[in-house]
Protein backbone atom coordinates (compact mmCIF):
# COMPACT_ATOMS: atom_id res chain seq x y z
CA UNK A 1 -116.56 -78.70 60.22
CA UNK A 2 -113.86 -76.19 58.53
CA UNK A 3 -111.01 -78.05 57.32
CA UNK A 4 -107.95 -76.16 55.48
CA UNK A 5 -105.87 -78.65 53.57
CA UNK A 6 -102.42 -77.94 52.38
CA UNK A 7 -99.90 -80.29 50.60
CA UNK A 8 -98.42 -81.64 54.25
CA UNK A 9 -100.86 -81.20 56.38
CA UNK A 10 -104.56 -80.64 57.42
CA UNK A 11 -106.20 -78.71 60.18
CA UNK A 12 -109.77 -79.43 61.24
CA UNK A 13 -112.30 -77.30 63.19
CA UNK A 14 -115.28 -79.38 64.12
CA UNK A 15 -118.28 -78.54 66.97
CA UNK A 16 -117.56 -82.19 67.86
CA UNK A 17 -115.83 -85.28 66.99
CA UNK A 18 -116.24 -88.94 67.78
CA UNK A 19 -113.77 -90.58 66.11
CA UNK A 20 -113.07 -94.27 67.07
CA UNK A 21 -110.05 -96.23 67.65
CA UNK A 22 -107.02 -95.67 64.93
CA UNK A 23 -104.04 -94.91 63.46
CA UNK A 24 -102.10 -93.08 61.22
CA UNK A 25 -98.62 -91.96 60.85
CA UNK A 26 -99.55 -88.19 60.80
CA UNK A 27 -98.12 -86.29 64.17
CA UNK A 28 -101.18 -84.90 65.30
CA UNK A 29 -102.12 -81.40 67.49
CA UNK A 30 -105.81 -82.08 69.36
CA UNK A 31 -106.88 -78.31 70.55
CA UNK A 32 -110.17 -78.55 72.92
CA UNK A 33 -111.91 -75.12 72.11
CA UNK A 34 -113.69 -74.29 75.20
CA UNK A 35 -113.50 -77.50 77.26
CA UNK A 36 -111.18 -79.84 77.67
CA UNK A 37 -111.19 -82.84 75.09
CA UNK A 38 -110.96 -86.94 76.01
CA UNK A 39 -108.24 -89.17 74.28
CA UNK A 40 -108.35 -92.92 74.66
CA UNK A 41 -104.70 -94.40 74.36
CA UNK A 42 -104.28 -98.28 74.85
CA UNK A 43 -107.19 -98.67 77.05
CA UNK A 44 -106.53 -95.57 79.09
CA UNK A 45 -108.55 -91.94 79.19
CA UNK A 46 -106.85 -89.18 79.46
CA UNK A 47 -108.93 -85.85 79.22
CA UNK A 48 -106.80 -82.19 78.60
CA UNK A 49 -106.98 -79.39 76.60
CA UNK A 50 -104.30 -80.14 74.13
CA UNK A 51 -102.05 -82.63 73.45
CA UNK A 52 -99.65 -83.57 70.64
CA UNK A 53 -99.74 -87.34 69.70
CA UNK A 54 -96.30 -89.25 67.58
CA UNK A 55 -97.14 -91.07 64.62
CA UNK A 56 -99.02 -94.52 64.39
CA UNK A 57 -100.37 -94.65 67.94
CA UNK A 58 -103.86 -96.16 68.64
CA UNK A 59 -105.73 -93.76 69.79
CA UNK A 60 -110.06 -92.26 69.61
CA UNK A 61 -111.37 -89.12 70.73
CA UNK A 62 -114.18 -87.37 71.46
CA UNK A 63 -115.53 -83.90 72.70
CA UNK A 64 -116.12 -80.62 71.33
CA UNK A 65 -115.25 -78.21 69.67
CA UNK A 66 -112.27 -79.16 69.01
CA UNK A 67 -109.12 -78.43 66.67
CA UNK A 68 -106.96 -81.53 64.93
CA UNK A 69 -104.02 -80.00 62.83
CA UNK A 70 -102.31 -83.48 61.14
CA UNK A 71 -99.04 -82.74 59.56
CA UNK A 72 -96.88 -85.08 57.48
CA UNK A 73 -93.97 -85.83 59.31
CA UNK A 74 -91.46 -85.11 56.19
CA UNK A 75 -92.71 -81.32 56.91
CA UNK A 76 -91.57 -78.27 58.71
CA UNK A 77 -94.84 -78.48 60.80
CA UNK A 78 -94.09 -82.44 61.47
CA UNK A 79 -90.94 -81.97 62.45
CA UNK A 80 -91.80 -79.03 65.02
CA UNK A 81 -94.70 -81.97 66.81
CA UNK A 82 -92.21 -84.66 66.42
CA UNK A 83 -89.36 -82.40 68.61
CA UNK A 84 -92.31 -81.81 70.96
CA UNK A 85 -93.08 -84.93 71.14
CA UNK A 86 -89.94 -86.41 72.17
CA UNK A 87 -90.53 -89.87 71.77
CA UNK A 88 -93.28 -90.15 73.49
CA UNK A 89 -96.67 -91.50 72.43
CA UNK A 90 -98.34 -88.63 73.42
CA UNK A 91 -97.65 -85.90 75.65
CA UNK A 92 -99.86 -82.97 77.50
CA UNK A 93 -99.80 -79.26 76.39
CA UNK A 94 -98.94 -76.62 79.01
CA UNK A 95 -103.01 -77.08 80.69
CA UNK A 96 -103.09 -72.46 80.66
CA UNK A 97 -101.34 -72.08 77.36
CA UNK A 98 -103.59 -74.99 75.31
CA UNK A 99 -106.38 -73.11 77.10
CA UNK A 100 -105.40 -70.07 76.46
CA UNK A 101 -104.96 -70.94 72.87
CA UNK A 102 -108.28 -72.57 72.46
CA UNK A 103 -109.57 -69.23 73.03
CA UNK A 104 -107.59 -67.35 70.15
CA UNK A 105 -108.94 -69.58 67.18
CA UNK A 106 -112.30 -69.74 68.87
CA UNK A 107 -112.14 -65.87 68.42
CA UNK A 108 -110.08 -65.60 65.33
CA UNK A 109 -110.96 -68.48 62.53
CA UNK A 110 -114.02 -67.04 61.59
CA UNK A 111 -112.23 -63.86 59.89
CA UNK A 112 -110.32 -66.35 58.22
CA UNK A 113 -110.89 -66.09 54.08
CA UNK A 114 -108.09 -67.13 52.36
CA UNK A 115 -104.28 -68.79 52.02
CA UNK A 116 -102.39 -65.39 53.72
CA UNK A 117 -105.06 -65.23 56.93
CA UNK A 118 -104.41 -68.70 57.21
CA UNK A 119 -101.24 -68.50 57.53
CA UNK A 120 -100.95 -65.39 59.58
CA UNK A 121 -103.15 -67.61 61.86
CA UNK A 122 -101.72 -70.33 62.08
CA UNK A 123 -98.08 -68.99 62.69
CA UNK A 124 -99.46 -66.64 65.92
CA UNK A 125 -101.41 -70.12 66.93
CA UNK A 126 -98.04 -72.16 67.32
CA UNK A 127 -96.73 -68.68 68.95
CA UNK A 128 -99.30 -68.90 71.80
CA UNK A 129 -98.90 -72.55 72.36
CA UNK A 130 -95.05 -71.83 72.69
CA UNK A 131 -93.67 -73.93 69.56
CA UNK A 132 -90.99 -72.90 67.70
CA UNK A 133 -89.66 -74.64 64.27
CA UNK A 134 -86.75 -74.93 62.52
CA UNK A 135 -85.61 -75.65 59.02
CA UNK A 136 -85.40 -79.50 58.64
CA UNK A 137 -82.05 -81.05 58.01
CA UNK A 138 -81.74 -81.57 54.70
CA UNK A 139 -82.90 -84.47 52.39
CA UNK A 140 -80.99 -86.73 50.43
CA UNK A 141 -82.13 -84.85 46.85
CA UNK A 142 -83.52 -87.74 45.78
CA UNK A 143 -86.22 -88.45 48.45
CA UNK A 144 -86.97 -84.52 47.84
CA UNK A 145 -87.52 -85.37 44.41
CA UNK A 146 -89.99 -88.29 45.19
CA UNK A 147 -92.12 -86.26 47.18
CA UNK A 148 -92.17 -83.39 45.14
CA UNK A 149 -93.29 -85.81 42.43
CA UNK A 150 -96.38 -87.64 44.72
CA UNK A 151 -97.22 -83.80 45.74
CA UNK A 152 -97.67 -82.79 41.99
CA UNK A 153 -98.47 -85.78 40.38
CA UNK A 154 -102.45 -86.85 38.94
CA UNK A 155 -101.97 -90.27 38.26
CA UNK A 156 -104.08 -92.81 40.65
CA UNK A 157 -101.14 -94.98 40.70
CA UNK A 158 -97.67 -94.69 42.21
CA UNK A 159 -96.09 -97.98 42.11
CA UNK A 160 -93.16 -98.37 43.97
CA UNK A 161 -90.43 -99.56 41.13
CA UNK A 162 -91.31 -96.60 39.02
CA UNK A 163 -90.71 -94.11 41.60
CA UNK A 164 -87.11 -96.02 42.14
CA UNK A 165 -86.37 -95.95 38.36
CA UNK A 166 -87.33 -92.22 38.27
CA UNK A 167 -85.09 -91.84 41.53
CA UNK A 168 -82.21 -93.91 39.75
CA UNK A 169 -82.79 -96.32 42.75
CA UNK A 170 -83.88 -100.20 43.11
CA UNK A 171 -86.79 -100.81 44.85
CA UNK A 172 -85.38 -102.32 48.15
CA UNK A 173 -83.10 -98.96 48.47
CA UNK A 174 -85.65 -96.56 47.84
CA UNK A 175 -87.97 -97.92 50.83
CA UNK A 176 -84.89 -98.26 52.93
CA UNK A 177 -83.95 -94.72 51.79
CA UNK A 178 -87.43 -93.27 52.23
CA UNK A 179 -88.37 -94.59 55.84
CA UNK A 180 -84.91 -93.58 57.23
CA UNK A 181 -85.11 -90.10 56.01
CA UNK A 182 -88.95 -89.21 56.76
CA UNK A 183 -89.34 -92.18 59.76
CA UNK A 184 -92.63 -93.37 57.66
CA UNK A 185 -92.75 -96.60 55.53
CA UNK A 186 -93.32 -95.72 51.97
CA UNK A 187 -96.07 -97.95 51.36
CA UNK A 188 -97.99 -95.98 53.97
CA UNK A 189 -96.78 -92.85 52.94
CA UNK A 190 -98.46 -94.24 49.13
CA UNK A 191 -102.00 -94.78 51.04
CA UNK A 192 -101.62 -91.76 52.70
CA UNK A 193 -101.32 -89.36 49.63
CA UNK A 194 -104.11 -91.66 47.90
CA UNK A 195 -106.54 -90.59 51.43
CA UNK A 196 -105.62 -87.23 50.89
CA UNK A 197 -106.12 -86.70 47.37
CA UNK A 198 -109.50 -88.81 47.94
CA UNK A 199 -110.69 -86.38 50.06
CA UNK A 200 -109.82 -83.22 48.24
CA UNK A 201 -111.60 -84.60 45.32
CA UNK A 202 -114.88 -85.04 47.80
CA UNK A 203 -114.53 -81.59 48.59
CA UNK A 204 -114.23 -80.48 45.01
CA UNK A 205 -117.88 -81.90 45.17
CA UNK A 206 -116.93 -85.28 43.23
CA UNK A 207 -118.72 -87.99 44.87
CA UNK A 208 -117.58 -90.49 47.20
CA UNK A 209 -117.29 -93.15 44.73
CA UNK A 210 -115.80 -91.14 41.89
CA UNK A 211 -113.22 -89.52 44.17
CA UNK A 212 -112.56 -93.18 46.32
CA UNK A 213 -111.78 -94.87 42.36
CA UNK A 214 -110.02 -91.37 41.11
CA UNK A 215 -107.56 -91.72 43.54
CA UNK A 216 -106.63 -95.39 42.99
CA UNK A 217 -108.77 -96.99 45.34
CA UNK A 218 -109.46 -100.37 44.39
CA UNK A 219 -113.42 -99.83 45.86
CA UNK A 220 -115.23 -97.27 47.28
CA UNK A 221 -115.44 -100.02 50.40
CA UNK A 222 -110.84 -100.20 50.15
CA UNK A 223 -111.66 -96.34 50.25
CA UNK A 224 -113.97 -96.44 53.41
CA UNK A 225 -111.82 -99.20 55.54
CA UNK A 226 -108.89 -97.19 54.95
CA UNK A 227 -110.68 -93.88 56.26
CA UNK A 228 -111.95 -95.49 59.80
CA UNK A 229 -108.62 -97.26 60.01
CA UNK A 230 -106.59 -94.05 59.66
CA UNK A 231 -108.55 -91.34 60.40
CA UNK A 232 -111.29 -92.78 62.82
CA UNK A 233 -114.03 -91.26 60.88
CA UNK A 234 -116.01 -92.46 57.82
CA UNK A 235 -115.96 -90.12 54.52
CA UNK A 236 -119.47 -89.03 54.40
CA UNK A 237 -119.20 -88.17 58.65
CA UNK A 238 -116.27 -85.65 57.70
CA UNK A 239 -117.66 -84.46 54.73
CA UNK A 240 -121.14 -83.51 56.30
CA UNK A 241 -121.72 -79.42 56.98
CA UNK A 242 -118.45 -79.33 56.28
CA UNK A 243 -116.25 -76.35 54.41
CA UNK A 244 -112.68 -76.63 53.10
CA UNK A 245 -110.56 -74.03 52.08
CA UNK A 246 -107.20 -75.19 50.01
CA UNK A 247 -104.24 -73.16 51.77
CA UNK A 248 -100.14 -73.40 51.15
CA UNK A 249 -97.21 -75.04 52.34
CA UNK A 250 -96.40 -74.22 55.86
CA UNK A 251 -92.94 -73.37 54.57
């Protein structure tokens, strides 16, 4: 597996996935490579080769290889899926264009080395699958200041009143504040941004443990549930053969 992580988002290149049924509140881009890939969605199969899924949908997949680019849904790339997405739980890529597409990073990610070829890659890879984005509408300053914060912060622990006293905020308002501006509960947003920073940690070669408790984890096994439940996958399955290359911002 290749993975490139950036600050809101992560793209995945794996020979095949399994993943079973879960969740998250990522919007998610599935890519089948050279075949089409199968999604299960409340009980139903639906095989294609690409698809863009909205946030916190039930979902597993399987096939191979296949591309999964997650992006937080307070970013530039998020909001592009979300538009695509248009309320719906999932919907189909163009069947030629995904295809089409498949082919180009089948071809192209290998010559990929560092943060400027990833970019350059990923910008002509939304250009072939006919997305276009747009700058965001802006954030109330203060919810841009609590994510810059999480995005730069070390600390294990982010509890919710200190981020509203840094944010000159109560509690209550802050939540409120936070879910209507990014559409994703704070609290999960926290667990997210633990996962991530987790997993980064793993593939700075800490240890599963180390990395699980690093990140604020109460147990490697809080670590491990909250892997299968949001991501489908365990931590040592994703982790195995795999490379990672830390890349940029989007925008």
């Amino acid at each position: 597996m290749i993975l490139y992580g950036g600050d809101e988002h992560l793209l995945a290149i794996t020979p095949s996935i399994d993943a079973t049924s879960h969740k998250h509140t990522f919007l998610q881009l599935t890519l089948g490579l050279e075949q089409p890939v199968r999604m299960g969605i409340d009980d139903e199969l639906v095989s294609g080769h690409g698809f863009v899924l909205g946030s916190n949908v039930t979902h597993s997949l399987s096939g191979g290889p296949v591309l999964l680019l997650l992006a937080d849904r307070a970013s530039v790339l998020g909001d592009m899926l979300r538009r695509y997405a248009a309320g719906q739980s999932m919907r189909l890529l163009d069947d030629s264009s995904a295809a089409e597409a498949g082919r180009y990073v089948a071809e192209h990610y290998p010559h990929v080395r560092g943060p400027e070829d990833y970019r350059t890659f990923l910008i002509e890879l939304l250009r072939r699958l006919g997305f276009s984005y747009e700058i965001p509408r802006l954030m109330d300053a203060r919810i841009v200041a609590t994510l810059d914060s999480l995005s730069q912060c070390g600390h294990s622990e982010h509890p919710i009143d200190e981020l509203a006293r840094a944010a000159s905020l109560s509690s209550s308002r802050l939540s409120h504040l936070f879910k209507e501006q990014t559409g994703i509960a704070l609290g999960s947003y926290l667990v997210l941004h633990k996962l991530q920073k987790a997993y980064y940690s793993i593939f700075d070669g800490i240890s599963i443990t180390e990395a699980a408790l690093a990140a604020g984890f109460d147990s490697p096994s809080h670590f491990a549930a909250a892997s299968r439940r949001l991501l489908g996958m365990s931590a040592a399955d994703i982790r195995k053969d795999s490379v990672f290359l830390k890349v940029s911002r989007f925008m």
